[in-house]
Each structure stands twice: as C-alpha cells, then as structure tokens.
PDB file of N, CA and C in Angstrom:
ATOM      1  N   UNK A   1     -31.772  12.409  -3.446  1.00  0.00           N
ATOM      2  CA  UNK A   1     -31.042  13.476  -2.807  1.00  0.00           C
ATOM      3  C   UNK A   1     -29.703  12.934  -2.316  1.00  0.00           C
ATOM      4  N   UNK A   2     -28.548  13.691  -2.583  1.00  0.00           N
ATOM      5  CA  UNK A   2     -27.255  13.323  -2.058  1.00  0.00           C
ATOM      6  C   UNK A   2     -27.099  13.831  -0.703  1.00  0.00           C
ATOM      7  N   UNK A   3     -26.721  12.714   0.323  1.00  0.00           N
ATOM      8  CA  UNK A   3     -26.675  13.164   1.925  1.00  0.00           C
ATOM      9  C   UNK A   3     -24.642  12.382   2.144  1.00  0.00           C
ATOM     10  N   UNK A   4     -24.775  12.740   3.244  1.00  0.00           N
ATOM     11  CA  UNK A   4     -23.257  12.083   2.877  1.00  0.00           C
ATOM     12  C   UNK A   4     -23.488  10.723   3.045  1.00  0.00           C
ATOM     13  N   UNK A   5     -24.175  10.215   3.544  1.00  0.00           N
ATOM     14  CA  UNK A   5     -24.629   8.742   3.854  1.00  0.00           C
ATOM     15  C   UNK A   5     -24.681   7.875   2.683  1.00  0.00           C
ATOM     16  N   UNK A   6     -24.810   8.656   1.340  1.00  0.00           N
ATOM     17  CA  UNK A   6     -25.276   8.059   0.459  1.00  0.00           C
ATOM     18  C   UNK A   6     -24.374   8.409  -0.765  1.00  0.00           C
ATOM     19  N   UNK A   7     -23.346   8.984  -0.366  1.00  0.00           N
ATOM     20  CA  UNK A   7     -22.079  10.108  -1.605  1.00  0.00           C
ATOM     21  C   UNK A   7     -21.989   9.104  -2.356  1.00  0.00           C
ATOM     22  N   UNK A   8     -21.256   7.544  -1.899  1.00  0.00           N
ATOM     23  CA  UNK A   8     -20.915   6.817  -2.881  1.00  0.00           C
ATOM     24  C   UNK A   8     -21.392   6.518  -3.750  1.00  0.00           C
ATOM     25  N   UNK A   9     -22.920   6.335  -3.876  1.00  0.00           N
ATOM     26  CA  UNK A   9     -24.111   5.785  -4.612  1.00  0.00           C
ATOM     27  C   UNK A   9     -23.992   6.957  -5.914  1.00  0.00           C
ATOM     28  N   UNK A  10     -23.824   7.818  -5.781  1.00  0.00           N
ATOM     29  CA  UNK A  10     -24.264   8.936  -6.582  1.00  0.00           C
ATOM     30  C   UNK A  10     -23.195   9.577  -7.855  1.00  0.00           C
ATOM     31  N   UNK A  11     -24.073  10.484  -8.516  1.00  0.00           N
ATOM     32  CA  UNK A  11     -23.476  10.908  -9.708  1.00  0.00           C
ATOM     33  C   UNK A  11     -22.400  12.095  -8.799  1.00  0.00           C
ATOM     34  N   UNK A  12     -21.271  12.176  -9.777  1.00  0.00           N
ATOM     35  CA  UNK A  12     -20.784  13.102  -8.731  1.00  0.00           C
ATOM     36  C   UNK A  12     -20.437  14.409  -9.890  1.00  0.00           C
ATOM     37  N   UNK A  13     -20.411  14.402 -11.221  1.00  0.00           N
ATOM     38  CA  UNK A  13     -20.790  15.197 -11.994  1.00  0.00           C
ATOM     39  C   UNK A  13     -21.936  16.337 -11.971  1.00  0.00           C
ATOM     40  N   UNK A  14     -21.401  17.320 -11.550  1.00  0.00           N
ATOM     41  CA  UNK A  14     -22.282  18.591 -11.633  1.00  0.00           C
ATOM     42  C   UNK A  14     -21.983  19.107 -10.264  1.00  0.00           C
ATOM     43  N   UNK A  15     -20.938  18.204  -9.374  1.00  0.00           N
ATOM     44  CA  UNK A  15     -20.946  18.733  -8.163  1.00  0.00           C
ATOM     45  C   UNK A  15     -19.964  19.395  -7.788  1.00  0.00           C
ATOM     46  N   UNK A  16     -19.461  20.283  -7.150  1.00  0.00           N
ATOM     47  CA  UNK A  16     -18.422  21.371  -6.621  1.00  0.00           C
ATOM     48  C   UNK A  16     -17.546  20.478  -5.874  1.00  0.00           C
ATOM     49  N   UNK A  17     -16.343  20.629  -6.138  1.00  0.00           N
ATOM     50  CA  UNK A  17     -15.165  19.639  -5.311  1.00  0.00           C
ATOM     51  C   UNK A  17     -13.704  20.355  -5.104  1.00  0.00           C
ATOM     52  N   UNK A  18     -13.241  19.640  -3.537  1.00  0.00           N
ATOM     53  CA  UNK A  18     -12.200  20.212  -3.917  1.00  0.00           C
ATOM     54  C   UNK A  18     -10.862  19.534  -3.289  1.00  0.00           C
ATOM     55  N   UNK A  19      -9.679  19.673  -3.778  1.00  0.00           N
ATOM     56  CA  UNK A  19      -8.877  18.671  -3.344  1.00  0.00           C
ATOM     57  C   UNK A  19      -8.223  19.124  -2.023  1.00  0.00           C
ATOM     58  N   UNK A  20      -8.740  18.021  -0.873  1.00  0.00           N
ATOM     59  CA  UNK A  20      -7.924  18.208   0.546  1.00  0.00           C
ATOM     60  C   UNK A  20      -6.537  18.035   0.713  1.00  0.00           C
ATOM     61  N   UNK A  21      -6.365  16.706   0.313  1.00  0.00           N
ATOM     62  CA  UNK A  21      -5.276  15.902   0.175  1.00  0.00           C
ATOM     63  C   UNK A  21      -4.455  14.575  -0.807  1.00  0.00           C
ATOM     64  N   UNK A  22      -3.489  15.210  -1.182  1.00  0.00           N
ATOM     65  CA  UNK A  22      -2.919  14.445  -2.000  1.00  0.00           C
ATOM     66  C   UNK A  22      -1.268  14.219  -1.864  1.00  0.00           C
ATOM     67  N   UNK A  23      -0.964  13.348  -2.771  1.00  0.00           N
ATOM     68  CA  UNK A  23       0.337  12.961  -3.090  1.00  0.00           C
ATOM     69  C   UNK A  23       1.118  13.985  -3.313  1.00  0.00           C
ATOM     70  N   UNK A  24       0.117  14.556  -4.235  1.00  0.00           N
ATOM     71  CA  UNK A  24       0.749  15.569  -5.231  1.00  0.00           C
ATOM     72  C   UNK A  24       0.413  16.987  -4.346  1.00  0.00           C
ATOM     73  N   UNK A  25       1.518  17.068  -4.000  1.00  0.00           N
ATOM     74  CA  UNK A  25       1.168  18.872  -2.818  1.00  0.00           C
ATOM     75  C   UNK A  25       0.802  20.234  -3.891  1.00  0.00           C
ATOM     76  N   UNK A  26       0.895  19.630  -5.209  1.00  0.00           N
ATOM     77  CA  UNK A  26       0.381  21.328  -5.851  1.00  0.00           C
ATOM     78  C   UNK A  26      -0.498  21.444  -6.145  1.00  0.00           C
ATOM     79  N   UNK A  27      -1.339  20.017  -6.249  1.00  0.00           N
ATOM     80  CA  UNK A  27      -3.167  20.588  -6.551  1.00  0.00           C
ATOM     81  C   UNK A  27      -3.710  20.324  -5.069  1.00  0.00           C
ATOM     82  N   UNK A  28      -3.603  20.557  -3.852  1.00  0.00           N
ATOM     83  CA  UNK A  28      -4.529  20.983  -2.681  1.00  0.00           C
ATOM     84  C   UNK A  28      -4.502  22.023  -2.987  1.00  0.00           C
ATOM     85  N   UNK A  29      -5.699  21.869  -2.990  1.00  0.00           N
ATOM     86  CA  UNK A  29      -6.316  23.232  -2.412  1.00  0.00           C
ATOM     87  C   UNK A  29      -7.247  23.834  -3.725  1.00  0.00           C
ATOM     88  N   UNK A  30      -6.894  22.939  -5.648  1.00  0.00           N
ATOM     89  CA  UNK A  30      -7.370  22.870  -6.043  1.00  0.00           C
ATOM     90  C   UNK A  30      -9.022  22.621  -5.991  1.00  0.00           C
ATOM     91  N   UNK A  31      -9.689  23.642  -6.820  1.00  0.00           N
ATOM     92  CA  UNK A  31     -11.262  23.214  -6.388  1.00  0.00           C
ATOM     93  C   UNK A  31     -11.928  23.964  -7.624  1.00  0.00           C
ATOM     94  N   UNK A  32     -13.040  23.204  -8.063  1.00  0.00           N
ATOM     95  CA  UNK A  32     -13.798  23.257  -9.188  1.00  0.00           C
ATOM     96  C   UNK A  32     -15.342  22.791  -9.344  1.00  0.00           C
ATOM     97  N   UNK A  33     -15.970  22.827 -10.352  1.00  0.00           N
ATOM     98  CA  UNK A  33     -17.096  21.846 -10.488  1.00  0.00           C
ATOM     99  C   UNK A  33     -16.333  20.462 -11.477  1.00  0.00           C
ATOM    100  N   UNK A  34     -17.218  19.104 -10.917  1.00  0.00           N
ATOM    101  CA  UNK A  34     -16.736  18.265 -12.054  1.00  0.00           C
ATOM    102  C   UNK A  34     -17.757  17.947 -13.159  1.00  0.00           C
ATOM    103  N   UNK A  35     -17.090  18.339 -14.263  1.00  0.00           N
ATOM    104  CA  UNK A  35     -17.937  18.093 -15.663  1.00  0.00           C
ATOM    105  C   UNK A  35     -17.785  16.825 -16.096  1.00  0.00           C
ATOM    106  N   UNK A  36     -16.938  15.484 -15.894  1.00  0.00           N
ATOM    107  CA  UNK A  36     -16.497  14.678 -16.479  1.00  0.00           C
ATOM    108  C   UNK A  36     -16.387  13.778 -15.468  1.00  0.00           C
ATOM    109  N   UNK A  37     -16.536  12.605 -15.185  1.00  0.00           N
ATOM    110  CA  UNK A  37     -15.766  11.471 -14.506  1.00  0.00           C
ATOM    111  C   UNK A  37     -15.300  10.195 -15.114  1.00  0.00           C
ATOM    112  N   UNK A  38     -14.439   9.356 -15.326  1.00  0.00           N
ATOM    113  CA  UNK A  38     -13.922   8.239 -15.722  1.00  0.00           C
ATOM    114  C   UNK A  38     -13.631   7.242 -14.486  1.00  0.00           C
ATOM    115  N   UNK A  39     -13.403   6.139 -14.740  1.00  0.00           N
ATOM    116  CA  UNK A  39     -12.778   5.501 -13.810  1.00  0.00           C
ATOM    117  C   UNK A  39     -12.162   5.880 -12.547  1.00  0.00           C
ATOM    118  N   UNK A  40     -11.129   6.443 -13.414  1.00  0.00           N
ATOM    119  CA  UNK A  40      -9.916   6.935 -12.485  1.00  0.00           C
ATOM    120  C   UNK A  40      -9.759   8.080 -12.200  1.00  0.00           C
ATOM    121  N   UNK A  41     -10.548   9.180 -13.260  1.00  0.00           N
ATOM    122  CA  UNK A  41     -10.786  10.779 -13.221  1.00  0.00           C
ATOM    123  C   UNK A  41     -11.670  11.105 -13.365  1.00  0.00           C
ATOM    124  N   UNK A  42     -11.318  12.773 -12.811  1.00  0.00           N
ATOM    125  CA  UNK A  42     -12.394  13.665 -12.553  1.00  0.00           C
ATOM    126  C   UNK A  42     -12.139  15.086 -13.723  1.00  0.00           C
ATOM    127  N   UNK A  43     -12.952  14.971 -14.379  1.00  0.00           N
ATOM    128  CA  UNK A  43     -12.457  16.707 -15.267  1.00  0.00           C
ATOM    129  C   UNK A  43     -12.979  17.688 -14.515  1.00  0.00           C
ATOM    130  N   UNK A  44     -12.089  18.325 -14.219  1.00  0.00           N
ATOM    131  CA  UNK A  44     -13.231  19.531 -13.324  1.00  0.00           C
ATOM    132  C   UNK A  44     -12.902  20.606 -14.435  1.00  0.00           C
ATOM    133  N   UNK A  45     -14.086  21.778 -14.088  1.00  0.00           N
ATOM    134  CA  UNK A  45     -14.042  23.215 -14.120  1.00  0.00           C
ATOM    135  C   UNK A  45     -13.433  24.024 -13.452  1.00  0.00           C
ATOM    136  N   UNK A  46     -12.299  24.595 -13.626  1.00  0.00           N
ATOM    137  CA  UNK A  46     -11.867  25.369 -12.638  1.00  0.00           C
ATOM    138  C   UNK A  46     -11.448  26.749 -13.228  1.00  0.00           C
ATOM    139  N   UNK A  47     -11.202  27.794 -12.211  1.00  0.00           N
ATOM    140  CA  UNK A  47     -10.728  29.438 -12.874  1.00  0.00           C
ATOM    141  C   UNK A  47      -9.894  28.951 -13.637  1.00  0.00           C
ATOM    142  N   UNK A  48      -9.135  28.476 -13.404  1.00  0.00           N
ATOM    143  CA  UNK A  48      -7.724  28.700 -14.241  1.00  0.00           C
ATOM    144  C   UNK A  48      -8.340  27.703 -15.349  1.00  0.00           C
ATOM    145  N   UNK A  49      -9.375  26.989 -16.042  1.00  0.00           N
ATOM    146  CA  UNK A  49      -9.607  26.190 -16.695  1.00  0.00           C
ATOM    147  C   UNK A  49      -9.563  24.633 -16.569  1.00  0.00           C
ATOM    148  N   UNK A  50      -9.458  23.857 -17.574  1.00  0.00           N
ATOM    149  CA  UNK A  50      -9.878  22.388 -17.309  1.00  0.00           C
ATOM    150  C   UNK A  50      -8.936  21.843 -16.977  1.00  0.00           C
ATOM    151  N   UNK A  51      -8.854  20.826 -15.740  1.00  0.00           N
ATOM    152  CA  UNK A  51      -8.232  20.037 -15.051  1.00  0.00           C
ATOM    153  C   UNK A  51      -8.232  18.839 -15.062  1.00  0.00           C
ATOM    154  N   UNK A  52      -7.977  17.600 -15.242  1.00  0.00           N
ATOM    155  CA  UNK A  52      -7.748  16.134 -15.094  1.00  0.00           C
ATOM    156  C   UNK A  52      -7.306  15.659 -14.713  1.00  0.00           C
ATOM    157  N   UNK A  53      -7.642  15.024 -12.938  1.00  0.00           N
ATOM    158  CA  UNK A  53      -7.576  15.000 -12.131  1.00  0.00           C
ATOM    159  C   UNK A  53      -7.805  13.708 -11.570  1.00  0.00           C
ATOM    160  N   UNK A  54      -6.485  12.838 -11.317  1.00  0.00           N
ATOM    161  CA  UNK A  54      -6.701  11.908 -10.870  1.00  0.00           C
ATOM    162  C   UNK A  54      -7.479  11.337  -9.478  1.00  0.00           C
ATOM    163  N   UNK A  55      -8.562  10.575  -9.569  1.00  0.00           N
ATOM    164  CA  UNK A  55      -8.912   9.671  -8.382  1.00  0.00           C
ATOM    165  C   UNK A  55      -8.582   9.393  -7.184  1.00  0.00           C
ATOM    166  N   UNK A  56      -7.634   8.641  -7.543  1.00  0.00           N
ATOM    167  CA  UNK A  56      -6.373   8.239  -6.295  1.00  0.00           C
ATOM    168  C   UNK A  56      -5.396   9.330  -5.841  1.00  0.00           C
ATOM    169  N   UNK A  57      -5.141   8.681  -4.839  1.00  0.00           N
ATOM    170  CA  UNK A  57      -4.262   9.511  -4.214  1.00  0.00           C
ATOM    171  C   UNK A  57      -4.653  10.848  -3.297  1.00  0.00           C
ATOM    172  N   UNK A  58      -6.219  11.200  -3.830  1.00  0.00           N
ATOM    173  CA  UNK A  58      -6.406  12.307  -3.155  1.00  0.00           C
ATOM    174  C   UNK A  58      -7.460  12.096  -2.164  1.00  0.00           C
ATOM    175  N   UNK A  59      -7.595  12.831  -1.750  1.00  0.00           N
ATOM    176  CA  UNK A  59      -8.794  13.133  -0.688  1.00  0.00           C
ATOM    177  C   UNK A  59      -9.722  13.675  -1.492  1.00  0.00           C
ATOM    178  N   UNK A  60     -10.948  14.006  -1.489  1.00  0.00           N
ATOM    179  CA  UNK A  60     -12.086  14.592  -2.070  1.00  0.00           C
ATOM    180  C   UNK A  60     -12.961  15.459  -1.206  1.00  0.00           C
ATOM    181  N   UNK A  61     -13.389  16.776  -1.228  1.00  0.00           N
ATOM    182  CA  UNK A  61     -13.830  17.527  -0.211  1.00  0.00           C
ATOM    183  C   UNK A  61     -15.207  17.721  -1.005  1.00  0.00           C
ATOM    184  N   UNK A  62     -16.185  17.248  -0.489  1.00  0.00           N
ATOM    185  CA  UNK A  62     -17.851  17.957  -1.212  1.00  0.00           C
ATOM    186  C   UNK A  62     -18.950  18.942  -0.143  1.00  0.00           C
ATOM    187  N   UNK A  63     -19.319  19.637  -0.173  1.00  0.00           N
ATOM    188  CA  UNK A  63     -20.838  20.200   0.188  1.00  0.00           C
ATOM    189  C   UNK A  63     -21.608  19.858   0.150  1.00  0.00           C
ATOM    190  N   UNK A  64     -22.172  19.321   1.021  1.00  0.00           N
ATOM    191  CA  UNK A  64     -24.053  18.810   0.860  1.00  0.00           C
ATOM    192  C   UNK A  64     -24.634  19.782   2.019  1.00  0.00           C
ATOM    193  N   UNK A  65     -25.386  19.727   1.759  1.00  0.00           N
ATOM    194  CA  UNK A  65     -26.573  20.428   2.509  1.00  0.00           C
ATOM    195  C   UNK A  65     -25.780  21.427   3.813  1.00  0.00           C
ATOM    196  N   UNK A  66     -24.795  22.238   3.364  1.00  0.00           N
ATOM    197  CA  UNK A  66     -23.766  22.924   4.520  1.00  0.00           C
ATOM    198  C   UNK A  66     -23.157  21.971   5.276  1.00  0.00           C
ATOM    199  N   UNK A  67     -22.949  20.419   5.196  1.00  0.00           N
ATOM    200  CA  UNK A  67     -22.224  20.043   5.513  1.00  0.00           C
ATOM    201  C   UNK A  67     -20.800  19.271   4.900  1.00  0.00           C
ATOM    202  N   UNK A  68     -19.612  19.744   5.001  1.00  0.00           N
ATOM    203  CA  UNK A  68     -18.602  19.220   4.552  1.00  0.00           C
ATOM    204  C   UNK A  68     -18.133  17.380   4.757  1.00  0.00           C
ATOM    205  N   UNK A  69     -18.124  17.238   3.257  1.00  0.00           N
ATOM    206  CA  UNK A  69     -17.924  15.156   3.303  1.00  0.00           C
ATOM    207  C   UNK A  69     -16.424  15.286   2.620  1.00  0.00           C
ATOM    208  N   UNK A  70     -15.938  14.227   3.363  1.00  0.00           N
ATOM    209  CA  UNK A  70     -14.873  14.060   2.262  1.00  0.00           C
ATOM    210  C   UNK A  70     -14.720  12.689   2.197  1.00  0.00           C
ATOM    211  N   UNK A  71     -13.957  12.433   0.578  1.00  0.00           N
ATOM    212  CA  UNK A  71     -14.173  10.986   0.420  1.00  0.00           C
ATOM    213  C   UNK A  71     -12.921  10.998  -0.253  1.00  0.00           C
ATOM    214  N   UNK A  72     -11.999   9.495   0.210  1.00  0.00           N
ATOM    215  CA  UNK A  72     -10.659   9.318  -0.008  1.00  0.00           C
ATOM    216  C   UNK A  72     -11.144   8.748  -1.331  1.00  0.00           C
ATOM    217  N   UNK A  73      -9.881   9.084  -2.451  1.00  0.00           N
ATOM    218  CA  UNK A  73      -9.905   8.497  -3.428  1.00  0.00           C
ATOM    219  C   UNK A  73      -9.982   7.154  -3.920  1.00  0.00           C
ATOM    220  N   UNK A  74      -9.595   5.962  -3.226  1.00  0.00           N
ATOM    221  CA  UNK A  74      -9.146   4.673  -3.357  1.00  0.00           C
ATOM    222  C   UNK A  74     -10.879   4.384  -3.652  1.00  0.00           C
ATOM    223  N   UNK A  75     -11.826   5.225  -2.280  1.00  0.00           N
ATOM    224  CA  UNK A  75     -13.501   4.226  -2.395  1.00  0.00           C
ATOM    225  C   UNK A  75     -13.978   4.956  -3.738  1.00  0.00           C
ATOM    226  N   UNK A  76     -13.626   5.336  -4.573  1.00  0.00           N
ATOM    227  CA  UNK A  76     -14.819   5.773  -6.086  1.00  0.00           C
ATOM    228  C   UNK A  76     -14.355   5.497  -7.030  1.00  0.00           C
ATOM    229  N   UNK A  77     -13.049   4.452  -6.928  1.00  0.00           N
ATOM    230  CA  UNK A  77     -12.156   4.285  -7.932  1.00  0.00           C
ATOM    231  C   UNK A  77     -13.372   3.417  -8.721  1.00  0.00           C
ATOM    232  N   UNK A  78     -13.960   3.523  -9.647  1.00  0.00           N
ATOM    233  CA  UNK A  78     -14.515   2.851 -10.336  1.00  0.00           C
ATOM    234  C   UNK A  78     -15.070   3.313 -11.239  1.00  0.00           C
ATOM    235  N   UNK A  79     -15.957   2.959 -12.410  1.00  0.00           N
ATOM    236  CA  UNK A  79     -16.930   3.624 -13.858  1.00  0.00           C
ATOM    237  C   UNK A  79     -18.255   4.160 -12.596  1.00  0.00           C
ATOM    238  N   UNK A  80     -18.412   5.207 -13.316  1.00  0.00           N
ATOM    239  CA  UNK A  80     -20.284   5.952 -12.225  1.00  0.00           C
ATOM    240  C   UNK A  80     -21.285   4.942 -13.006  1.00  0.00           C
ATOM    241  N   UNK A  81     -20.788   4.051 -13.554  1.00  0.00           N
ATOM    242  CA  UNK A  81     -22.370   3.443 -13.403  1.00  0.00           C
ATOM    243  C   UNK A  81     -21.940   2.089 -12.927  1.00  0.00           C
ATOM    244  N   UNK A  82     -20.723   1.475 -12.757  1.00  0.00           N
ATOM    245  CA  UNK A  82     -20.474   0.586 -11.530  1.00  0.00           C
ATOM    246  C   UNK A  82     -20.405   1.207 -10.474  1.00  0.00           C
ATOM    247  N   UNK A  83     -20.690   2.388  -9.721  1.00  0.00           N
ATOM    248  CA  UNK A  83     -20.345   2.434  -8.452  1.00  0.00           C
ATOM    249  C   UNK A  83     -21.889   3.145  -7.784  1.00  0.00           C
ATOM    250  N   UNK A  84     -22.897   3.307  -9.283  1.00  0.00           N
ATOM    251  CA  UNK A  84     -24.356   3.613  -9.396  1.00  0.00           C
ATOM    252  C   UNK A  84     -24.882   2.336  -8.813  1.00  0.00           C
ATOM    253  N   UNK A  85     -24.716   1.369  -9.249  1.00  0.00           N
ATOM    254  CA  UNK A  85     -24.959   0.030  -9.093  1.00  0.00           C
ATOM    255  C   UNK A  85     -25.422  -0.739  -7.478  1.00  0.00           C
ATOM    256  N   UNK A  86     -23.436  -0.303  -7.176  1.00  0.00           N
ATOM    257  CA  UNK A  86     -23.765  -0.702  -5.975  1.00  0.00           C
ATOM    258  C   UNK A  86     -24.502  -0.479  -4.845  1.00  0.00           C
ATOM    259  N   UNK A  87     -24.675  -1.044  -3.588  1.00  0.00           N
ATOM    260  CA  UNK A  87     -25.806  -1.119  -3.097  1.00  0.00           C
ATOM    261  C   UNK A  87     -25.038  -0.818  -1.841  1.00  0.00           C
ATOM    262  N   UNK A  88     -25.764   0.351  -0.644  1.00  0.00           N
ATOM    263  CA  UNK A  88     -24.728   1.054   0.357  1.00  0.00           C
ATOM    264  C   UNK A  88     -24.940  -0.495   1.443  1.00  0.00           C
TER     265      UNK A  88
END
C-alpha cells in the first residue's frame, strides 16, 4: 500500500499527479494520470492529451488515502526500478 511514508519506494505509474511547482510557470497547475515514467520523466494522461514531463524542477502533488503528498522533483530522479530498490 502507498502511504506517504513510503511514496519514494513505489511505482508511481497509474497514479493521478499534479504539478505544484515549477521552473516552468505554464505547466502548474498541470495534472493527469502517469502512464509512463523514465528516469527523468513522467508521461502523463491528461484532457488536453499526452504530456512529457520533466522530473526536475517541479514539485509533484499526489493523493493517498485523502491525504495530499508532495514530492520535489530532484528525490525520484532516478529508473523505478532503482528507486524500487532502495530501502526507506
């Protein structure tokens, strides 16, 4: 189960996200599901269609259990099965 205690550990594909804060002032506020993750990106789903969406630089806003997590871009910079790996 994903708690926020444990966000980093986890797949983050299939989950609803949305951008708090960034560099880039025209995707806040952007928000989607992500179908895709890489290293450095996130593909999300969004209305307006598919997005590719850098890592860095942003803030990350998720839902768990009605409670709002957010996770700065710099900590997930990594492959999901190096960051599966690690140990909280």
């Amino acid at each position: 189960m994903i708690t926020s205690n444990n966000i980093l550990q986890h797949e983050f594909i299939g989950l609803d996200t949305k951008v708090v804060d960034s560099t880039n002032s025209e995707i806040i506020g952007l928000n989607g599901t992500i179908i895709n993750e890489t290293k450095s990106m996130f593909t999300l789903k969004t209305k307006k269609g598919i997005k590719i969406i850098p890592k860095n630089h942003n803030s990350w806003k998720f839902t768990l259990e009605n409670q709002d997590v957010t996770v700065e871009g710099l900590k997930i910079i990594k492959r999901s099965f190096d960051r599966l790996r690690v140990k909280a």
